[in-house]
Structures are given as C-alpha cells and as structure tokens.
C-alpha atoms as a PDB file:
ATOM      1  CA  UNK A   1      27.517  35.373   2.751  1.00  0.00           C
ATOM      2  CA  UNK A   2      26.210  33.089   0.114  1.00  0.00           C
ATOM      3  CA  UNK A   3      28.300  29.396   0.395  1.00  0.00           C
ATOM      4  CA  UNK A   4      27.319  27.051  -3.018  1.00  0.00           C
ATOM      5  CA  UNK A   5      28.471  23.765  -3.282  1.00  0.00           C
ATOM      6  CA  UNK A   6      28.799  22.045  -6.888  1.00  0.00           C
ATOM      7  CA  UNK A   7      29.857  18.253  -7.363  1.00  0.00           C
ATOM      8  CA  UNK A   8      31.423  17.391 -10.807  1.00  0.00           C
ATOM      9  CA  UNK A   9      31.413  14.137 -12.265  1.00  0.00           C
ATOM     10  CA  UNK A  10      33.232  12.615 -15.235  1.00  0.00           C
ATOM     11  CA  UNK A  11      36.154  12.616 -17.332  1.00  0.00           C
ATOM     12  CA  UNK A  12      39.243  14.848 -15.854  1.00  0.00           C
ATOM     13  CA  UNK A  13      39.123  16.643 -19.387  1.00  0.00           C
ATOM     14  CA  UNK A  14      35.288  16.850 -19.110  1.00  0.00           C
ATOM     15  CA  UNK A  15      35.722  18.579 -15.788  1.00  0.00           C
ATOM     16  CA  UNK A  16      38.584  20.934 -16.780  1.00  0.00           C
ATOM     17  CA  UNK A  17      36.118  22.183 -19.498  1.00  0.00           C
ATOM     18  CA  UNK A  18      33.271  22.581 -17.389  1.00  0.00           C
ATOM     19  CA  UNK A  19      35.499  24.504 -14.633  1.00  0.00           C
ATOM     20  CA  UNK A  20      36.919  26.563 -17.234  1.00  0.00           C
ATOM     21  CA  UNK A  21      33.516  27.360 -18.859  1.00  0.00           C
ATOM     22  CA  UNK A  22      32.114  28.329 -14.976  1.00  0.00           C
ATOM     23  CA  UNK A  23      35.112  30.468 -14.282  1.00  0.00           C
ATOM     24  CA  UNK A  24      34.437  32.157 -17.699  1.00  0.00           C
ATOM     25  CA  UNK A  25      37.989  30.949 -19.430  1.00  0.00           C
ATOM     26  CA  UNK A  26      36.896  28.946 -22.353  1.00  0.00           C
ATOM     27  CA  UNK A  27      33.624  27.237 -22.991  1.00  0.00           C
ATOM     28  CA  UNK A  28      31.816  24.792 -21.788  1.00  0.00           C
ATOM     29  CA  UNK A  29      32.039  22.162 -23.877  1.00  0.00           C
ATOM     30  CA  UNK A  30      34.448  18.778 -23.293  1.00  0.00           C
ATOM     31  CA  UNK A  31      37.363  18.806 -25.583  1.00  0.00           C
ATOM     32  CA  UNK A  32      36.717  16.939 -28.989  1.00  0.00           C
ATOM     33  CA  UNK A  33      38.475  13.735 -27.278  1.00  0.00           C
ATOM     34  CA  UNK A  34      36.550  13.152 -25.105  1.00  0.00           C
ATOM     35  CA  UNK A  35      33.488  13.140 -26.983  1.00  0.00           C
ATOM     36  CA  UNK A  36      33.398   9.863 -28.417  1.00  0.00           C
ATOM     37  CA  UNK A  37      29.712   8.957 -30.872  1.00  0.00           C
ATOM     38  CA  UNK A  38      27.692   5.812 -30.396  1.00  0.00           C
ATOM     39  CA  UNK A  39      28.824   2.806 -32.094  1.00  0.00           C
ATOM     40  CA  UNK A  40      25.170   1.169 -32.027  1.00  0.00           C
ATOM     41  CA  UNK A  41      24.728  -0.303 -35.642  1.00  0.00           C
ATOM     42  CA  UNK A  42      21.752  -2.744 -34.532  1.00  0.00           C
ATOM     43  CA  UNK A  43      19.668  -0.043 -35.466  1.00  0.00           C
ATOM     44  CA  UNK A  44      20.865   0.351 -39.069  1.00  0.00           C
ATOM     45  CA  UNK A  45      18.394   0.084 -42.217  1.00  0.00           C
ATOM     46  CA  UNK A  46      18.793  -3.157 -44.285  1.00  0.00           C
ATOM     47  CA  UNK A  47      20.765  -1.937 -47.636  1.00  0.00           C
ATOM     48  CA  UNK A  48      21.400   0.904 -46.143  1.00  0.00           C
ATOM     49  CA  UNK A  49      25.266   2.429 -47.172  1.00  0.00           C
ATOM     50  CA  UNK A  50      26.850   3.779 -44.152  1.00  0.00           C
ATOM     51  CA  UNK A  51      26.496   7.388 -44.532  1.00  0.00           C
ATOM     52  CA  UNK A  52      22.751   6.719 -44.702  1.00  0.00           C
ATOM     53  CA  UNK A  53      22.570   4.818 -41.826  1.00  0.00           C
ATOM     54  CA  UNK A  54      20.791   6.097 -38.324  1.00  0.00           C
ATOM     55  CA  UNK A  55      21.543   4.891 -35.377  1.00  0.00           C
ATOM     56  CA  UNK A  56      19.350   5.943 -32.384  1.00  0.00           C
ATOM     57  CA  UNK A  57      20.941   7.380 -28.873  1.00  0.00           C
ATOM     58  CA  UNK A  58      20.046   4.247 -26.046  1.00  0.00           C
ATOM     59  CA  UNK A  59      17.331   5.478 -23.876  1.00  0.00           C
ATOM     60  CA  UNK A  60      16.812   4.236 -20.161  1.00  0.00           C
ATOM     61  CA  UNK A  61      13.746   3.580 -18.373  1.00  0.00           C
ATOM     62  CA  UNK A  62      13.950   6.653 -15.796  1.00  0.00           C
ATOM     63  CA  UNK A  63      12.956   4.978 -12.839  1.00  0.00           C
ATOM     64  CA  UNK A  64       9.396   6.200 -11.397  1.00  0.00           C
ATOM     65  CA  UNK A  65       9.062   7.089  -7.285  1.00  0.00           C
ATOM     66  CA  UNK A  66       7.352   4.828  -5.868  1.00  0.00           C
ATOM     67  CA  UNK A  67       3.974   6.438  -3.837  1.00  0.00           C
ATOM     68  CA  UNK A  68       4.259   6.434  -0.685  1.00  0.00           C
ATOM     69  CA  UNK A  69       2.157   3.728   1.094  1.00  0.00           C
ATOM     70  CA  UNK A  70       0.801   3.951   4.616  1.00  0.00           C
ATOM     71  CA  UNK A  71       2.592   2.168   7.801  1.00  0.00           C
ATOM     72  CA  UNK A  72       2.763   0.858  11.231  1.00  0.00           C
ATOM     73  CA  UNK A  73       4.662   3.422  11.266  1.00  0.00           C
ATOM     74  CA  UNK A  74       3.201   6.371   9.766  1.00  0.00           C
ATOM     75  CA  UNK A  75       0.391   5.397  11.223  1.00  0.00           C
ATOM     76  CA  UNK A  76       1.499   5.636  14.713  1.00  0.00           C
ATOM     77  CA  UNK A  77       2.296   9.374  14.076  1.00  0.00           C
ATOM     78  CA  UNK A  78      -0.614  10.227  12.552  1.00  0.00           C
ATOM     79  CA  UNK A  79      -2.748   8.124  14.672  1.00  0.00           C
ATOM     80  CA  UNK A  80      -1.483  10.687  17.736  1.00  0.00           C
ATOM     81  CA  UNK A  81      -2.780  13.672  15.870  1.00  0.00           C
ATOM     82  CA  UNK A  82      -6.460  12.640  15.316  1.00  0.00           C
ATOM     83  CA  UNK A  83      -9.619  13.752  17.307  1.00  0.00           C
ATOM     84  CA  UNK A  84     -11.270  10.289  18.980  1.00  0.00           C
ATOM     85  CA  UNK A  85     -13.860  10.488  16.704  1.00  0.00           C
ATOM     86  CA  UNK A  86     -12.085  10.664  13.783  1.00  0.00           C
ATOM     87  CA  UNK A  87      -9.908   7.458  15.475  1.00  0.00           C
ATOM     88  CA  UNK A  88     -13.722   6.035  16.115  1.00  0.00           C
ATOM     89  CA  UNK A  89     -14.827   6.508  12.138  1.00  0.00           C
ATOM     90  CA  UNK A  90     -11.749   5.071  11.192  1.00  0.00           C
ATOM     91  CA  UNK A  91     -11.653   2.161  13.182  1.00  0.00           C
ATOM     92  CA  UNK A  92     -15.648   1.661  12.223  1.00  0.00           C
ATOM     93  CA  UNK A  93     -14.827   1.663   8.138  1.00  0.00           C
ATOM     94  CA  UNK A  94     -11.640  -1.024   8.880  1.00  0.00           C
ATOM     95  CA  UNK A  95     -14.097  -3.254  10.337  1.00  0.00           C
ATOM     96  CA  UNK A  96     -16.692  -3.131   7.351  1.00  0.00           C
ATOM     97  CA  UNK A  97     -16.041  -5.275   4.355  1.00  0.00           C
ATOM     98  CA  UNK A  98     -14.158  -3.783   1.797  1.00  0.00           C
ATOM     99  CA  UNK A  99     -13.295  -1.030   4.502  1.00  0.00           C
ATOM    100  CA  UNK A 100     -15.970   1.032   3.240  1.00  0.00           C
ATOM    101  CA  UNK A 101     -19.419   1.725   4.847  1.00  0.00           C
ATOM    102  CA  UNK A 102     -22.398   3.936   4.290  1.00  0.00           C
ATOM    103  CA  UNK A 103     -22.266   7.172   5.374  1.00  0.00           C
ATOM    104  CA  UNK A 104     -25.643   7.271   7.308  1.00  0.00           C
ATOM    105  CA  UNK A 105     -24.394   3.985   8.815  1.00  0.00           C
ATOM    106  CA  UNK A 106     -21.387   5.262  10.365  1.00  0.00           C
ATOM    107  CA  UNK A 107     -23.209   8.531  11.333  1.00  0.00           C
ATOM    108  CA  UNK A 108     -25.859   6.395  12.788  1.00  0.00           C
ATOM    109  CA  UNK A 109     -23.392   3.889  15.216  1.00  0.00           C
ATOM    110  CA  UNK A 110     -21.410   7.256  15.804  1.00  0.00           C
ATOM    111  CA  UNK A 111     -24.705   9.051  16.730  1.00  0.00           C
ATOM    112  CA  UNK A 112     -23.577  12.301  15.253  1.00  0.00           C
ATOM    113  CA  UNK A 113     -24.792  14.525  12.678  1.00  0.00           C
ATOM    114  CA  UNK A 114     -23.684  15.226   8.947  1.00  0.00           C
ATOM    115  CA  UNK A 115     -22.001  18.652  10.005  1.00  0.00           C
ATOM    116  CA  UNK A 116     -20.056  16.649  13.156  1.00  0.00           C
ATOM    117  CA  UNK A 117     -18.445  13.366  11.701  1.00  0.00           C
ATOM    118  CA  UNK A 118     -17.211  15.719   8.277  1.00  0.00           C
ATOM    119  CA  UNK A 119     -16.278  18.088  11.460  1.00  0.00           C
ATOM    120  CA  UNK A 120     -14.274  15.373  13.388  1.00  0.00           C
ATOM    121  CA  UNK A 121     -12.864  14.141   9.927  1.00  0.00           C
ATOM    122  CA  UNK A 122     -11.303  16.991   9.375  1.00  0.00           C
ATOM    123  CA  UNK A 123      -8.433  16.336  11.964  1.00  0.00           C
ATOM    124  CA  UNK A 124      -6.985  14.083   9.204  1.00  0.00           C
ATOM    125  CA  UNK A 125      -5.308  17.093   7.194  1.00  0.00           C
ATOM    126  CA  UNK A 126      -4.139  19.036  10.137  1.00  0.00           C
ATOM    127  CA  UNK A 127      -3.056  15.107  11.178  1.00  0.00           C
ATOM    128  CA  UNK A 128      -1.079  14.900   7.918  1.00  0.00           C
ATOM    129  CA  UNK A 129       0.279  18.024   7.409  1.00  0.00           C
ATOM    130  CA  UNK A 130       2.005  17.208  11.130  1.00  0.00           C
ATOM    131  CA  UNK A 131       3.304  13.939   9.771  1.00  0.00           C
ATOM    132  CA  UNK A 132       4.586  15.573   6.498  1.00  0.00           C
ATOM    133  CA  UNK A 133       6.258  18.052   8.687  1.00  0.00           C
ATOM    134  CA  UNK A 134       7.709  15.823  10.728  1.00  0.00           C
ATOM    135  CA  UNK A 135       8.480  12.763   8.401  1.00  0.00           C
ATOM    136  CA  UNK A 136      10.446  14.763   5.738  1.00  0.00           C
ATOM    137  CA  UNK A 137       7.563  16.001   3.314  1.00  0.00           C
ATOM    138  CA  UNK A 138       5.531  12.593   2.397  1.00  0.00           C
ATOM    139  CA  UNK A 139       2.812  12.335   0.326  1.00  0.00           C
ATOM    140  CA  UNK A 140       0.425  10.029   1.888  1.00  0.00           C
ATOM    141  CA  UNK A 141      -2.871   9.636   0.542  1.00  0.00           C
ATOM    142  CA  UNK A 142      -5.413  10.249   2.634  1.00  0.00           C
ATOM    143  CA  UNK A 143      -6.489   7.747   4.923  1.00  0.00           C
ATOM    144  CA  UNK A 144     -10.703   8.246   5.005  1.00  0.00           C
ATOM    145  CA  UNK A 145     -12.530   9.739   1.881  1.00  0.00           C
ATOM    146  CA  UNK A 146     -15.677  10.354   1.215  1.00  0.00           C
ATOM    147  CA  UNK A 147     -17.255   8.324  -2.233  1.00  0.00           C
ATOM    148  CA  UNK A 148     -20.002  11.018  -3.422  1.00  0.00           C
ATOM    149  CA  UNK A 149     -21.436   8.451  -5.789  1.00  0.00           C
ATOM    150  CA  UNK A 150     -21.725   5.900  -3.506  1.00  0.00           C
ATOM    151  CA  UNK A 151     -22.824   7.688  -0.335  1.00  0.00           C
ATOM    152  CA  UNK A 152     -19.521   5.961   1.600  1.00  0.00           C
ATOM    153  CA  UNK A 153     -16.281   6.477   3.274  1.00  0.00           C
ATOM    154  CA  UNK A 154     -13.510   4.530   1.844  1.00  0.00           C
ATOM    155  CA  UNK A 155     -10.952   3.557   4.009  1.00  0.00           C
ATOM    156  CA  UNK A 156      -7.082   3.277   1.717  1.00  0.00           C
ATOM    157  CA  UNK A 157      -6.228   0.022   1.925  1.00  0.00           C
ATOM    158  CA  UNK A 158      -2.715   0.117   3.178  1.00  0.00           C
ATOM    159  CA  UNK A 159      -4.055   2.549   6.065  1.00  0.00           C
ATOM    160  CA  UNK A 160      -6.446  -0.589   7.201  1.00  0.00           C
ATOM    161  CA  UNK A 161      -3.706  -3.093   6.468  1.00  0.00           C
ATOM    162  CA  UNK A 162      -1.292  -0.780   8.902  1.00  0.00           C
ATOM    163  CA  UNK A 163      -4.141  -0.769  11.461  1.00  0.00           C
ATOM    164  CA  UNK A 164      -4.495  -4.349  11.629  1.00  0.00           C
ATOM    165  CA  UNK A 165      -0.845  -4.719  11.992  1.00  0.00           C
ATOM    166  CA  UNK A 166      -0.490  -2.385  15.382  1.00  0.00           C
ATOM    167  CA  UNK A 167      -3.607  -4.107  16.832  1.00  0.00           C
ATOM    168  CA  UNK A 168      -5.793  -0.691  16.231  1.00  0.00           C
ATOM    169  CA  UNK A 169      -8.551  -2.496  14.071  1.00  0.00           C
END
C-alpha cells in the first residue's frame, strides 16, 4: 500500500483551491481574492504614466549550503576506517608546512614504493563512503590529494586543523 503525505501552507482559500484542484473538483488556482499584485512603485520610470509603469517581482537571495568542513568529529569516524599507513601519510603531510610535502619525501620517510603509499591511500574512499553512510550522506572533501603539478600531497586544511584539535598531529 502506497501512504503519501502532503503539507499545505497558506491562505485557507489558497488551500481549498489547491485541495479542490488535487481531488480533481475545480482548478488549481487560488480564488481571485486572494491573489493580491505587488504594490512596489520604487521601481517606476521617471515620467512614466501609470499604465506604463513596471514594477519588478522582489527577489531573495536563496540561501547557498554551506560545504561541509571536516571535524573532530568527522574525523574520529573516519580516522577508525583508515589503513595505518594511510593514518602514517596523513599525519606526515600535517606536520609539513603548508600541510603539503613532496611525494618522494613522504614515500622516502614511509619507505614504500609509488604503487604502495597510492595503495594504502586508497583506504580514504572506502573510509568516506563509511562516514557518508553513517553520518547521513556528507560531502566531505577529501582529506589527502595528490597535486600532479607539483609532485605533492595536499593535506585540506580543515582535516589538519581537526587533527590538531584531537591531539592526532
């Protein structure tokens, strides 16, 4: 059995019509009292008469979601889910300046090769996709990427600020 829920806001009239239009008894459309036009003349044209002038509908700012940012937190989860090399790497870029370092550098103090750290780094996505799962679907960037032109792993900076502030840095 299919169960639908609908919420209806506004006007009593406004929601009469709109039941009335679902149900198929009438249309959709708010009686004519209820529709009331702007009475905005700020945007009317000098010597304009009034059956020439415009006046524009107000527009709001639409609010924009915020991305999501990494913390103690998030972090914790995650932090569970990684390989301890991957923890290693991470903890390695934190401590360089501008938590970024060379990438034959970190293999080097690592001691592994090319084909093992991207191997060990690849526990972040499954480690993400777990915290997504978990966490209700957030979009975290993520935490350790490689910089091609630079030859570097960049650690995100509210990753390393969320490190410092557990004590994992």
């Amino acid at each position: 059995m299919t169960k639908v829920t609908v919420a209806i806001e506004g006007d009593i009239d406004e929601v009469i019509a709109t039941l009335r239009g679902m149900a198929g008894r009438g249309s959709v459309e708010p009686p004519a009292a209820a529709i009331t036009p702007p009475t905005d003349t700020s945007s009317e044209l000098p010597g304009a008469t009034e059956s020439e002038a415009t006046v524009e509908p107000a527009t709001e700012a639409i609010p924009q979601p915020e991305a999501p940012v990494w913390n103690a937190s998030y972090v914790h989860t995650f932090w569970r889910n990684l390989s301890d090399t991957a923890r290693q790497a991470m903890v390695r870029v934190s401590r360089s300046p501008n938590q970024t370092q060379k990438r034959a550098q970190l293999m080097h103090t690592l001691q592994l090769s090319q084909r093992e750290l991207s191997g060990s780094l690849s526990s972040q996505g499954h480690s993400l996709n777990r915290l997504k799962r978990r966490r209700g679907d957030v979009n975290l960037p993520r935490p350790l990427t490689y910089d091609k032109a630079n030859d570097a792993y960049v650690l995100d900076s509210s990753f390393a600020n969320a490190l410092k502030e557990i004590g994992l840095s």
